[in-house]
PDB file of N, CA and C in Angstrom:
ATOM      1  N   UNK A   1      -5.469  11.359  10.824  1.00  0.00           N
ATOM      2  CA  UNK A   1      -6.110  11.423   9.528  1.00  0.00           C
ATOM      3  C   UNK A   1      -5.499  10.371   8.600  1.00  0.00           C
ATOM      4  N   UNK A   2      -6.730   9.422   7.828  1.00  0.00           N
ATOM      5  CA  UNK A   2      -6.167   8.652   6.476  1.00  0.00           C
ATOM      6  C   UNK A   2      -5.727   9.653   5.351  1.00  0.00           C
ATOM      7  N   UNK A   3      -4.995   8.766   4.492  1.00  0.00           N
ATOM      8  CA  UNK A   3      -4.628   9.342   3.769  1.00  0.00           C
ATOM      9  C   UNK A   3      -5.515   8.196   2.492  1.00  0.00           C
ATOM     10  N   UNK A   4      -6.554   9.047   1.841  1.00  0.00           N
ATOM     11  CA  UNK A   4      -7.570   9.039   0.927  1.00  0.00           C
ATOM     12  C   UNK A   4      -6.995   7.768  -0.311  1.00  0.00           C
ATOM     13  N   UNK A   5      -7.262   6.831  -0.748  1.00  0.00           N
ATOM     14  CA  UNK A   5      -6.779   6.143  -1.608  1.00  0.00           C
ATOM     15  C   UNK A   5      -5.882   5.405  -1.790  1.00  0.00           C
ATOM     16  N   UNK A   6      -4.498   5.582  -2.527  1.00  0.00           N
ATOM     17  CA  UNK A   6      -3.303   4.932  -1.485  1.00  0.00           C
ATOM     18  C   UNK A   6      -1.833   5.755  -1.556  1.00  0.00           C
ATOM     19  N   UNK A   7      -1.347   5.580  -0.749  1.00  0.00           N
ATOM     20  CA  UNK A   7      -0.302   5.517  -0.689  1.00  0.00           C
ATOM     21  C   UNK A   7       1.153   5.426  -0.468  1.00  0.00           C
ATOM     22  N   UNK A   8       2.165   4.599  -1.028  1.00  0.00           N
ATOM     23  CA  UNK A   8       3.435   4.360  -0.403  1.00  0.00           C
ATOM     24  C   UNK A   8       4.338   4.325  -0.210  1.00  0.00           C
ATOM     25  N   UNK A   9       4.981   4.051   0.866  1.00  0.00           N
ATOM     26  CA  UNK A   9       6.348   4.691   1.565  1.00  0.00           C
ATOM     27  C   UNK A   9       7.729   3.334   1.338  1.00  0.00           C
ATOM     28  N   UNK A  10       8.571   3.817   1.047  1.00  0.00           N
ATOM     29  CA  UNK A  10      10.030   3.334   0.849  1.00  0.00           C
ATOM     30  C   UNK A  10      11.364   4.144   2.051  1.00  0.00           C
ATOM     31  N   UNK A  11      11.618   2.847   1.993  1.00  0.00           N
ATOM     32  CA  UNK A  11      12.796   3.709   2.969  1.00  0.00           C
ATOM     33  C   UNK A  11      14.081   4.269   2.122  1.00  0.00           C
ATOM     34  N   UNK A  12      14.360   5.579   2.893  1.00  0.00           N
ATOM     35  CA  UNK A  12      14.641   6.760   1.798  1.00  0.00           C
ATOM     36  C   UNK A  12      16.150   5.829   1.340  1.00  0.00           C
ATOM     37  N   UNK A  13      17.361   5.080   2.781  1.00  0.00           N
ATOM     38  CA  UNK A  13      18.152   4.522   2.397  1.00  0.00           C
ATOM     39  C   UNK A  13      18.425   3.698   0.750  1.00  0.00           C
ATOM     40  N   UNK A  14      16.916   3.258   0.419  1.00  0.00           N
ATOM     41  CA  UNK A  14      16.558   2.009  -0.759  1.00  0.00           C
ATOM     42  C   UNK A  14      16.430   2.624  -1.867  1.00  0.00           C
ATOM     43  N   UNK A  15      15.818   4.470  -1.946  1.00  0.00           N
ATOM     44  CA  UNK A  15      15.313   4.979  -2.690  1.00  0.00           C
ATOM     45  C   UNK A  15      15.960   6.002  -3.116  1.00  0.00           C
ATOM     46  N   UNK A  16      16.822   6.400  -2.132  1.00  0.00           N
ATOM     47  CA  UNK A  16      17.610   7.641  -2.755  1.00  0.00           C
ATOM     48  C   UNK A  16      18.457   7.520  -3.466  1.00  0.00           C
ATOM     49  N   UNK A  17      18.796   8.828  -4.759  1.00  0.00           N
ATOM     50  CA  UNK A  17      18.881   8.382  -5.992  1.00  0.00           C
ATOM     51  C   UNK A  17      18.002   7.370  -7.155  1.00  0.00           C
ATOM     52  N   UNK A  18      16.915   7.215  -6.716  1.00  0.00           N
ATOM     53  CA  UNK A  18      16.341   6.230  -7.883  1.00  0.00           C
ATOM     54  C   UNK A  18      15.480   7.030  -8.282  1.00  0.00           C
ATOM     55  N   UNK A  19      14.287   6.562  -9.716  1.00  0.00           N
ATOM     56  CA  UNK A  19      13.293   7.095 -10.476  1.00  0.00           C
ATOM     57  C   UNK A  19      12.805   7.579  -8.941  1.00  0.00           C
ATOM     58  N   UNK A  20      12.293   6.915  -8.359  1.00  0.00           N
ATOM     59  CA  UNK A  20      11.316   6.781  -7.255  1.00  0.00           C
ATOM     60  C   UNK A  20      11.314   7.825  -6.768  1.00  0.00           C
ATOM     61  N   UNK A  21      12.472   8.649  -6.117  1.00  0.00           N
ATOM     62  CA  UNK A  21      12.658  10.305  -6.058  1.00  0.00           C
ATOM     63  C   UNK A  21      12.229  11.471  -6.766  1.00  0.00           C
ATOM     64  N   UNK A  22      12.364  10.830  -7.826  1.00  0.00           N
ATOM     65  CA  UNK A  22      12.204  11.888  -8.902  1.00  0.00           C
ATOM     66  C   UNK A  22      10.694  11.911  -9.760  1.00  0.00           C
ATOM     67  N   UNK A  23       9.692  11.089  -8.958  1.00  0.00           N
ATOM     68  CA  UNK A  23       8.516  10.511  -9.047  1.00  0.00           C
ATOM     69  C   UNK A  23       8.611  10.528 -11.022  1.00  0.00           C
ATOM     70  N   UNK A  24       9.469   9.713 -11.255  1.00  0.00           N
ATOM     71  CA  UNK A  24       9.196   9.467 -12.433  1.00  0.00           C
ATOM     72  C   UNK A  24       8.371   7.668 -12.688  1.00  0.00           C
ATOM     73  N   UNK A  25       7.962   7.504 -14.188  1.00  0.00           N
ATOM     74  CA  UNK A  25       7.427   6.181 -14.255  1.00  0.00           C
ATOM     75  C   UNK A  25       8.355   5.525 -14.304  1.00  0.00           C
ATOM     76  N   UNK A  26       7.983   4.060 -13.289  1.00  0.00           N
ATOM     77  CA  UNK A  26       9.470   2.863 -13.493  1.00  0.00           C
ATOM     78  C   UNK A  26       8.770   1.893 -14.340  1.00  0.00           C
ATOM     79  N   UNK A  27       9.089   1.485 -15.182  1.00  0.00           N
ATOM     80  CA  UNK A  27       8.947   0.657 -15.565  1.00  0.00           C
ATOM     81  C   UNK A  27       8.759  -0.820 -14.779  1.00  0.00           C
ATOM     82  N   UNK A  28       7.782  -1.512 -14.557  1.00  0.00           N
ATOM     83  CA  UNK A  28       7.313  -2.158 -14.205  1.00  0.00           C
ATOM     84  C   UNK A  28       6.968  -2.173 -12.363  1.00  0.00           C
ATOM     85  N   UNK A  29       7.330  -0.996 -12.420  1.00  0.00           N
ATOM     86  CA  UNK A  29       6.497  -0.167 -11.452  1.00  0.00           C
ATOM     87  C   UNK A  29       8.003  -0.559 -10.226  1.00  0.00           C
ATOM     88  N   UNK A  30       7.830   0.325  -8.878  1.00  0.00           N
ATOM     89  CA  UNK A  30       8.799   0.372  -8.133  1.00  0.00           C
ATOM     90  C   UNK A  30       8.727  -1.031  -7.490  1.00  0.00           C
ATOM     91  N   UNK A  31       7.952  -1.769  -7.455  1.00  0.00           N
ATOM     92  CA  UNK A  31       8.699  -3.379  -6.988  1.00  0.00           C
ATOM     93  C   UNK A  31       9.146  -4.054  -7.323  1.00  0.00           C
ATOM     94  N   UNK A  32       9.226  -3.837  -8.916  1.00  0.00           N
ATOM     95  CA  UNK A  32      10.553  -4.497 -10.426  1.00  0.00           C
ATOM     96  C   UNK A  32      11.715  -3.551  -9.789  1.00  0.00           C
ATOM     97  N   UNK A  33      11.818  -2.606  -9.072  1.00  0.00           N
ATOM     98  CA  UNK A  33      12.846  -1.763  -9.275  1.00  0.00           C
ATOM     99  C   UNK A  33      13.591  -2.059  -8.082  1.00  0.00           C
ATOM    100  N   UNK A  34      12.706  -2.346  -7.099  1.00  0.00           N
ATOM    101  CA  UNK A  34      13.455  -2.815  -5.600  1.00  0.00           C
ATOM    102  C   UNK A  34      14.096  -4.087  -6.093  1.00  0.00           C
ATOM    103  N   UNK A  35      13.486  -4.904  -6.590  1.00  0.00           N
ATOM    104  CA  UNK A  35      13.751  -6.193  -6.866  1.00  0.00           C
ATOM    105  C   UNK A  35      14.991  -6.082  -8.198  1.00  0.00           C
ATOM    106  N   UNK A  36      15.033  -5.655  -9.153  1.00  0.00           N
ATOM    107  CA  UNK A  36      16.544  -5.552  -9.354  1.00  0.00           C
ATOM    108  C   UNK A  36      17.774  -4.904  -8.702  1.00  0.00           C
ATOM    109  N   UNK A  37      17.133  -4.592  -7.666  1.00  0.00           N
ATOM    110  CA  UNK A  37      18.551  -3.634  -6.980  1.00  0.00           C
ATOM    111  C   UNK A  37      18.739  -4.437  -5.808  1.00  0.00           C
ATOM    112  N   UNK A  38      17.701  -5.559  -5.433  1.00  0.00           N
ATOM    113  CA  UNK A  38      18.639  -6.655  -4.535  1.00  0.00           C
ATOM    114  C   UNK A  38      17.753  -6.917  -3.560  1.00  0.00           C
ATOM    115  N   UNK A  39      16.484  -6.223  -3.795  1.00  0.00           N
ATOM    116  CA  UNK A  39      15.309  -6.450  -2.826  1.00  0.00           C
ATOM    117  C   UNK A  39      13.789  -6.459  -2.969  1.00  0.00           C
ATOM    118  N   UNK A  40      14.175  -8.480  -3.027  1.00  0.00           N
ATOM    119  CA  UNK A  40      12.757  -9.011  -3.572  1.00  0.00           C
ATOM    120  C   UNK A  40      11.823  -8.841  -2.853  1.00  0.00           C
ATOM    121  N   UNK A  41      10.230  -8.829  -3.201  1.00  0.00           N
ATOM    122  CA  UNK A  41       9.625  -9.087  -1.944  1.00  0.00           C
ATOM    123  C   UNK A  41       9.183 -10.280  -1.798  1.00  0.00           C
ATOM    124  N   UNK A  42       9.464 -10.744   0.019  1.00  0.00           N
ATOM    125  CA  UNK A  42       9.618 -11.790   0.090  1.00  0.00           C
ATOM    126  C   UNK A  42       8.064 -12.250   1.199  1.00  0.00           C
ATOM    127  N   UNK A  43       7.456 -11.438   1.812  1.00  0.00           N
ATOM    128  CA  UNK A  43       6.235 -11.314   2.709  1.00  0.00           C
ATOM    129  C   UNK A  43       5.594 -10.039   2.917  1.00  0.00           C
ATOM    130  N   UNK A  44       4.202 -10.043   2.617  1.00  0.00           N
ATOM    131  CA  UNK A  44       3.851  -9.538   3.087  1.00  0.00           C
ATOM    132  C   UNK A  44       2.395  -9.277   4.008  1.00  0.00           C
ATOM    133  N   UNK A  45       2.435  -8.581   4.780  1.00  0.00           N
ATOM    134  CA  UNK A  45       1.787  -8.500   6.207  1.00  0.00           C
ATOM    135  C   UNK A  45       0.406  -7.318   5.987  1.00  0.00           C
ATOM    136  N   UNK A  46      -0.498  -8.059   5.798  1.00  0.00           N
ATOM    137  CA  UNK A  46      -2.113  -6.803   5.673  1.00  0.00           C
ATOM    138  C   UNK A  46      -2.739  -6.790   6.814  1.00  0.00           C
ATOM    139  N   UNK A  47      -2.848  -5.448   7.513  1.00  0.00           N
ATOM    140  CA  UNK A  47      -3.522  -5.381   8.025  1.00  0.00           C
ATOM    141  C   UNK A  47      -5.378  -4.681   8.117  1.00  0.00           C
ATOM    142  N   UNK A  48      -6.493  -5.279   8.145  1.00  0.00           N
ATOM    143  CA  UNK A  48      -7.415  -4.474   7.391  1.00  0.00           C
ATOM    144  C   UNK A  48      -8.457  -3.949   8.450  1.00  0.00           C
ATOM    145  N   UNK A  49      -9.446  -3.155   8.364  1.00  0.00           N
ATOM    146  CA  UNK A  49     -10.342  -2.267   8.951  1.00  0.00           C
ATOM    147  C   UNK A  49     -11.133  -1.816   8.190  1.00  0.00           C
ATOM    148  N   UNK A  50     -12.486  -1.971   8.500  1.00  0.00           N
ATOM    149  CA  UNK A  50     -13.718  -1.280   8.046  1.00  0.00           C
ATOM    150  C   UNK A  50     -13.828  -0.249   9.059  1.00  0.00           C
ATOM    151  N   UNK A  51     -13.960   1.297   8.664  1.00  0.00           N
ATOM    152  CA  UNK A  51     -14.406   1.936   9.333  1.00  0.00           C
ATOM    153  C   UNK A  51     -15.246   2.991   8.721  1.00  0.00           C
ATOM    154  N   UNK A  52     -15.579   3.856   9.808  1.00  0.00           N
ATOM    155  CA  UNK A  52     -16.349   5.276   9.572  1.00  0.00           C
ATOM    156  C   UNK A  52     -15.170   6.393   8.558  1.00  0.00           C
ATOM    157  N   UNK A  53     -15.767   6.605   7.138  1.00  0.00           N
ATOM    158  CA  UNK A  53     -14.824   7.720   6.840  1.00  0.00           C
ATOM    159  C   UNK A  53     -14.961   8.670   6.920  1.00  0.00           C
ATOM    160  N   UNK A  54     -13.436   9.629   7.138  1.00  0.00           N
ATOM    161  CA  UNK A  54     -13.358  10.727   7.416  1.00  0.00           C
ATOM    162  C   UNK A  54     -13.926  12.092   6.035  1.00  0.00           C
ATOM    163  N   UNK A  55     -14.308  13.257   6.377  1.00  0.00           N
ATOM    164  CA  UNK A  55     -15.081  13.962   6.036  1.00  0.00           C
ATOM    165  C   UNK A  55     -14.120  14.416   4.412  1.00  0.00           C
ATOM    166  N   UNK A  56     -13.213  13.950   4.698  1.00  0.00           N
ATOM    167  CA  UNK A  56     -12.103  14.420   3.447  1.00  0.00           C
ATOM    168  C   UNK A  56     -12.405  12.832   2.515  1.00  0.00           C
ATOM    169  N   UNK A  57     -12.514  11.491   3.109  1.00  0.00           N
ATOM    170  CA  UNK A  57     -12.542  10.607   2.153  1.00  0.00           C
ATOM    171  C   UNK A  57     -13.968  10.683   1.750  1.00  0.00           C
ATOM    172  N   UNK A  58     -15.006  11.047   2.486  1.00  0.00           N
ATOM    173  CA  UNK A  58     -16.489  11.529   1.650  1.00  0.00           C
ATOM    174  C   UNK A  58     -16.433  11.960   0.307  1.00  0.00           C
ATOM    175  N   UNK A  59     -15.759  12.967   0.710  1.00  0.00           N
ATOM    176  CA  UNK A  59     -15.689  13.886  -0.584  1.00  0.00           C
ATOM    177  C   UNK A  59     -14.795  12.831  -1.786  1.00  0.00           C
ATOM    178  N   UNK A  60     -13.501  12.633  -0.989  1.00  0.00           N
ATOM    179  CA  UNK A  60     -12.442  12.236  -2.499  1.00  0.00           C
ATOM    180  C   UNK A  60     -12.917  10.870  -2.741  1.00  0.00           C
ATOM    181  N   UNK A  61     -13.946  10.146  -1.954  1.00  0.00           N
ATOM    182  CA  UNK A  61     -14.653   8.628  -2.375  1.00  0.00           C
ATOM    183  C   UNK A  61     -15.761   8.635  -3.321  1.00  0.00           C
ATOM    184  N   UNK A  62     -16.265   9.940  -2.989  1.00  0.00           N
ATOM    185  CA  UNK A  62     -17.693  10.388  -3.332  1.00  0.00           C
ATOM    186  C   UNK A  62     -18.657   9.174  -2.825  1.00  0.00           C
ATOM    187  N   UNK A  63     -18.316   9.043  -1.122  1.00  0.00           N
ATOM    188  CA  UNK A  63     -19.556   8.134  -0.488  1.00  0.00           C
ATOM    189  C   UNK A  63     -20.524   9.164   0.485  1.00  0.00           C
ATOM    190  N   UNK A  64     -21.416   8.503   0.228  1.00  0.00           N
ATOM    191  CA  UNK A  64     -22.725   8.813   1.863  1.00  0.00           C
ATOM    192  C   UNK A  64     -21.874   8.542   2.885  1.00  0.00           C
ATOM    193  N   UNK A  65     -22.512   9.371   3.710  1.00  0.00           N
ATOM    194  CA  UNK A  65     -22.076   9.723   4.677  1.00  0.00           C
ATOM    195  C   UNK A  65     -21.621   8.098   5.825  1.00  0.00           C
ATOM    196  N   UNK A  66     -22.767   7.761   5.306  1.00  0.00           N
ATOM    197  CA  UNK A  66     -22.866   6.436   6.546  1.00  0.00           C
ATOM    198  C   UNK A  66     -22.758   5.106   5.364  1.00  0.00           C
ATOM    199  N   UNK A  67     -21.503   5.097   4.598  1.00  0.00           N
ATOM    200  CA  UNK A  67     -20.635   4.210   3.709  1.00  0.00           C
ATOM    201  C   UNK A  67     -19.479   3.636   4.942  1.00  0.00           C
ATOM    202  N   UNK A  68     -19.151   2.739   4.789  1.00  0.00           N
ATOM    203  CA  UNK A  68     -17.694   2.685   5.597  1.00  0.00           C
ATOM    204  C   UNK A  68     -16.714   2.256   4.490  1.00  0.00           C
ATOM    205  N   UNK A  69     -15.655   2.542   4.656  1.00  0.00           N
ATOM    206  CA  UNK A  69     -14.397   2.854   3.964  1.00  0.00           C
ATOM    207  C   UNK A  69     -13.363   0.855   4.359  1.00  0.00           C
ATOM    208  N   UNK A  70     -12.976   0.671   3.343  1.00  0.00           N
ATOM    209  CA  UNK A  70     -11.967  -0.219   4.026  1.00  0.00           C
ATOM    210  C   UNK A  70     -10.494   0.302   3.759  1.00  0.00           C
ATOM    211  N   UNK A  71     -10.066   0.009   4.678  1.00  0.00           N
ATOM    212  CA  UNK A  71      -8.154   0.528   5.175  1.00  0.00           C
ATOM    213  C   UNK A  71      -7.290  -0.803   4.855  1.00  0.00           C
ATOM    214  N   UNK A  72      -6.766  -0.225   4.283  1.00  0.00           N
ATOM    215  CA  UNK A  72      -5.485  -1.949   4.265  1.00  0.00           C
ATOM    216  C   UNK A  72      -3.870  -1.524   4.461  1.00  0.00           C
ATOM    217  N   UNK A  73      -3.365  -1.634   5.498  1.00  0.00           N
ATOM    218  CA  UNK A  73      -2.355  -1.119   6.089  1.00  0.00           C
ATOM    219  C   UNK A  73      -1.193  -2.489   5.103  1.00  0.00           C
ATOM    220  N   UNK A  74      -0.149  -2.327   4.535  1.00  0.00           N
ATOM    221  CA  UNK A  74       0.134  -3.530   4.087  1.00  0.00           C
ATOM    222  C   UNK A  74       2.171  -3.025   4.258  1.00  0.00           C
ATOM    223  N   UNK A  75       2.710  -3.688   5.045  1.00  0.00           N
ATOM    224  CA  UNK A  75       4.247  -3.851   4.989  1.00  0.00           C
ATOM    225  C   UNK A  75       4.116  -5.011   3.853  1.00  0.00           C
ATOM    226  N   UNK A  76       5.442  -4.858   3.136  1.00  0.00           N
ATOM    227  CA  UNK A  76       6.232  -5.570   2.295  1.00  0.00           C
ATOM    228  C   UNK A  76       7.893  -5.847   2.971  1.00  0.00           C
ATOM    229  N   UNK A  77       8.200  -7.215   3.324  1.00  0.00           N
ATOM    230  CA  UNK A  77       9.340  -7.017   3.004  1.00  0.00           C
ATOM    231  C   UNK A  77      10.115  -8.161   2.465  1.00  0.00           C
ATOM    232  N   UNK A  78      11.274  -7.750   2.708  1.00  0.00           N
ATOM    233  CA  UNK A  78      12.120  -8.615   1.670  1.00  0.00           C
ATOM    234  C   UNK A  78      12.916  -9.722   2.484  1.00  0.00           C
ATOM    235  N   UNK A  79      14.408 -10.369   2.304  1.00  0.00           N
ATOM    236  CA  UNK A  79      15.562 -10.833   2.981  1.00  0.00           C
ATOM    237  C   UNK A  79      15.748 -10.395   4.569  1.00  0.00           C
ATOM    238  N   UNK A  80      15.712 -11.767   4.833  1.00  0.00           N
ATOM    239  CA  UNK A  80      16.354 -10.684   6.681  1.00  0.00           C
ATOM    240  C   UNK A  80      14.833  -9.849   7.208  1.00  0.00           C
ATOM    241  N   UNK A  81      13.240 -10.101   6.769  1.00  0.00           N
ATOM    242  CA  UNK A  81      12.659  -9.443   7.109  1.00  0.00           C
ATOM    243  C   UNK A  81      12.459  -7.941   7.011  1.00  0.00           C
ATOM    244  N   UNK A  82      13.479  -7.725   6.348  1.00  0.00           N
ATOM    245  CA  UNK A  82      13.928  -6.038   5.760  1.00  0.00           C
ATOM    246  C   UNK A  82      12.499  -5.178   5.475  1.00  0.00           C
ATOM    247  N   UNK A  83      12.000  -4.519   5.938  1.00  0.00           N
ATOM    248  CA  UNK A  83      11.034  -3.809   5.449  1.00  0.00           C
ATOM    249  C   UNK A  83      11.347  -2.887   3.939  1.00  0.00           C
ATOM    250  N   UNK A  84      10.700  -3.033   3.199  1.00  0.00           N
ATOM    251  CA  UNK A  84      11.455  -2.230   2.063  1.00  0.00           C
ATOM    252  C   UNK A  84       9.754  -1.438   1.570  1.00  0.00           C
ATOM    253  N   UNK A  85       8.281  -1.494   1.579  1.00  0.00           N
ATOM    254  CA  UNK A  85       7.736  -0.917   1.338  1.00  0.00           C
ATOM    255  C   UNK A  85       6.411  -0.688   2.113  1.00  0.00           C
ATOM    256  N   UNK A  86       5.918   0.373   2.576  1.00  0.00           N
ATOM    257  CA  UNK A  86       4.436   0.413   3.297  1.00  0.00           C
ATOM    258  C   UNK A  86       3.612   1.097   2.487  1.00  0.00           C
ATOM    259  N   UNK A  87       2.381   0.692   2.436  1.00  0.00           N
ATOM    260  CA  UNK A  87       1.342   1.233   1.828  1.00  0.00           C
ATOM    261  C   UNK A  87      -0.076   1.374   2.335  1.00  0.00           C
ATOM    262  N   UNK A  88      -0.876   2.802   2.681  1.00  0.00           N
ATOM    263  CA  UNK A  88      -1.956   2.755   3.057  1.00  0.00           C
ATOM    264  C   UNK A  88      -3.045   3.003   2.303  1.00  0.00           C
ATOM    265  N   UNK A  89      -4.063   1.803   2.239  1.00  0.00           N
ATOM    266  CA  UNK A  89      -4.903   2.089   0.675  1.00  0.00           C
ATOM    267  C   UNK A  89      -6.256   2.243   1.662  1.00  0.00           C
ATOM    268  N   UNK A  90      -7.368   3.616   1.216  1.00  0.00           N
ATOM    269  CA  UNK A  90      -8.412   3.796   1.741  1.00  0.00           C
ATOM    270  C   UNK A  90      -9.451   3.433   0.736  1.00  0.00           C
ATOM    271  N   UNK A  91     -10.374   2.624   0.316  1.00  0.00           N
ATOM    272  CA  UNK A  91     -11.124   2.207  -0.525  1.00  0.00           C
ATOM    273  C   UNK A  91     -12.636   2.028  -0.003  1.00  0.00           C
ATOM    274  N   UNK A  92     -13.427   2.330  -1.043  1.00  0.00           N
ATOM    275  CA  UNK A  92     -14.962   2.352  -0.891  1.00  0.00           C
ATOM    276  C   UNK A  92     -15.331   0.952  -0.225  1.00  0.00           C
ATOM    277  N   UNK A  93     -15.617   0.577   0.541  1.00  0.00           N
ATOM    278  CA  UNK A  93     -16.047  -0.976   1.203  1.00  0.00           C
ATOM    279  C   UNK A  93     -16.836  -1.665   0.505  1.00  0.00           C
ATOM    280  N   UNK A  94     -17.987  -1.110  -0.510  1.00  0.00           N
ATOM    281  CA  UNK A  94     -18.968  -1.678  -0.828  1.00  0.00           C
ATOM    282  C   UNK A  94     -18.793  -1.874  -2.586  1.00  0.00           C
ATOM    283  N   UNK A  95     -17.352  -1.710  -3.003  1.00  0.00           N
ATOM    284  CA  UNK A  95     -16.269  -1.575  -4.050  1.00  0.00           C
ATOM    285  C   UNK A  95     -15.334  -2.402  -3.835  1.00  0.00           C
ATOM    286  N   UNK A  96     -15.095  -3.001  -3.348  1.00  0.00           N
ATOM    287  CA  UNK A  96     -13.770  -3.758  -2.812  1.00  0.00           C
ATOM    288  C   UNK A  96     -13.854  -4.756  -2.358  1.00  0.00           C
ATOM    289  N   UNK A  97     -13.279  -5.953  -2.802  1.00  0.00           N
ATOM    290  CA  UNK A  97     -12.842  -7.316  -2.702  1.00  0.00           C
ATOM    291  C   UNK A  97     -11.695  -7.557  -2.485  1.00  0.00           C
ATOM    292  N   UNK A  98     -11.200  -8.240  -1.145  1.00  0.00           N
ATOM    293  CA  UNK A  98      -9.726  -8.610  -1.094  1.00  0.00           C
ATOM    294  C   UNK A  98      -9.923 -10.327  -1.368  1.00  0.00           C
ATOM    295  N   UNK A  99      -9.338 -10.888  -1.829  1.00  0.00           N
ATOM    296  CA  UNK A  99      -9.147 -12.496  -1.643  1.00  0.00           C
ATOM    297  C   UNK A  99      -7.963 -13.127  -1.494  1.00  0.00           C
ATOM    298  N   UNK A 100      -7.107 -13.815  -0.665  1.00  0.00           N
ATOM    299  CA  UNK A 100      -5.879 -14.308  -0.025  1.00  0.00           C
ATOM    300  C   UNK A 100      -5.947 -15.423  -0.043  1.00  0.00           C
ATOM    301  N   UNK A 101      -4.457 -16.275  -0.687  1.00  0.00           N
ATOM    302  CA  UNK A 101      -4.466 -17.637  -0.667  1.00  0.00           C
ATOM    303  C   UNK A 101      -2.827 -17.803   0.217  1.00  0.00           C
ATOM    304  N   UNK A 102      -3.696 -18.146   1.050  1.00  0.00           N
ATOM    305  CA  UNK A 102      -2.301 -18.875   1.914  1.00  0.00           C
ATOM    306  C   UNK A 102      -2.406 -20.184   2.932  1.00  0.00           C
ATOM    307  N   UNK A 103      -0.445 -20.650   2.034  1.00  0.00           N
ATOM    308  CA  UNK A 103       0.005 -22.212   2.310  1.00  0.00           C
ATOM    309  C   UNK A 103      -0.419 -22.299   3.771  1.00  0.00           C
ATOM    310  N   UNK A 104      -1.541 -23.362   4.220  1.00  0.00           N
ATOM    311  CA  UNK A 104      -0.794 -23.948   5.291  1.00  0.00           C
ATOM    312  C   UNK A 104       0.162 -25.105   5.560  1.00  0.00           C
ATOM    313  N   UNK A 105       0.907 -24.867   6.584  1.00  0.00           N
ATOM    314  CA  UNK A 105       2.530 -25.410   6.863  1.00  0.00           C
ATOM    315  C   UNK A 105       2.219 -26.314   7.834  1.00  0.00           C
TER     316      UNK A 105
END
């Protein structure tokens, strides 16, 4: 099962003890917060999918039945390749625009 809209994961090592635990607001949200504590983000990796949604994102999308959903699986990480954040965002397909600019080397 997706998980409806988004949402994401920190490794508990990075997070414990911070706002982030205590699901309070950070100020400039938890990737100002990784990033003053020593972990910028330095890449990150999307992975995406149009599919059939499940009977729970119907409802919390409020799509027809025969809508497809887009998935964007996305690691963040930092130094050393460090993974420091994952996020799974389920979004209406026919709502949603991704656009990506990347260097070629």
């Amino acid at each position: 099962m997706r998980v409806p809209r988004r949402a994401s994961y920190y490794p508990l090592s990075l997070v414990e003890g911070t706002a982030v635990l205590e699901k309070k607001r950070i100020r400039g949200g938890t990737p100002a917060l990784l990033d003053s504590m020593g972990f910028p983000p330095r890449e990150f990796v999307d992975e995406l999918s149009s599919e059939i949604p499940t009977e729970e994102e119907v409802v919390a999308l409020e799509l027809p039945k025969d809508m497809p959903v887009l998935v964007a699986f996305r690691v963040v990480y930092s130094d050393a390749r460090r993974p420091i954040e994952v996020t799974l965002m389920t979004k209406a397909a026919h709502r949603y625009r991704m656009r990506y600019r990347l260097p070629v080397t």
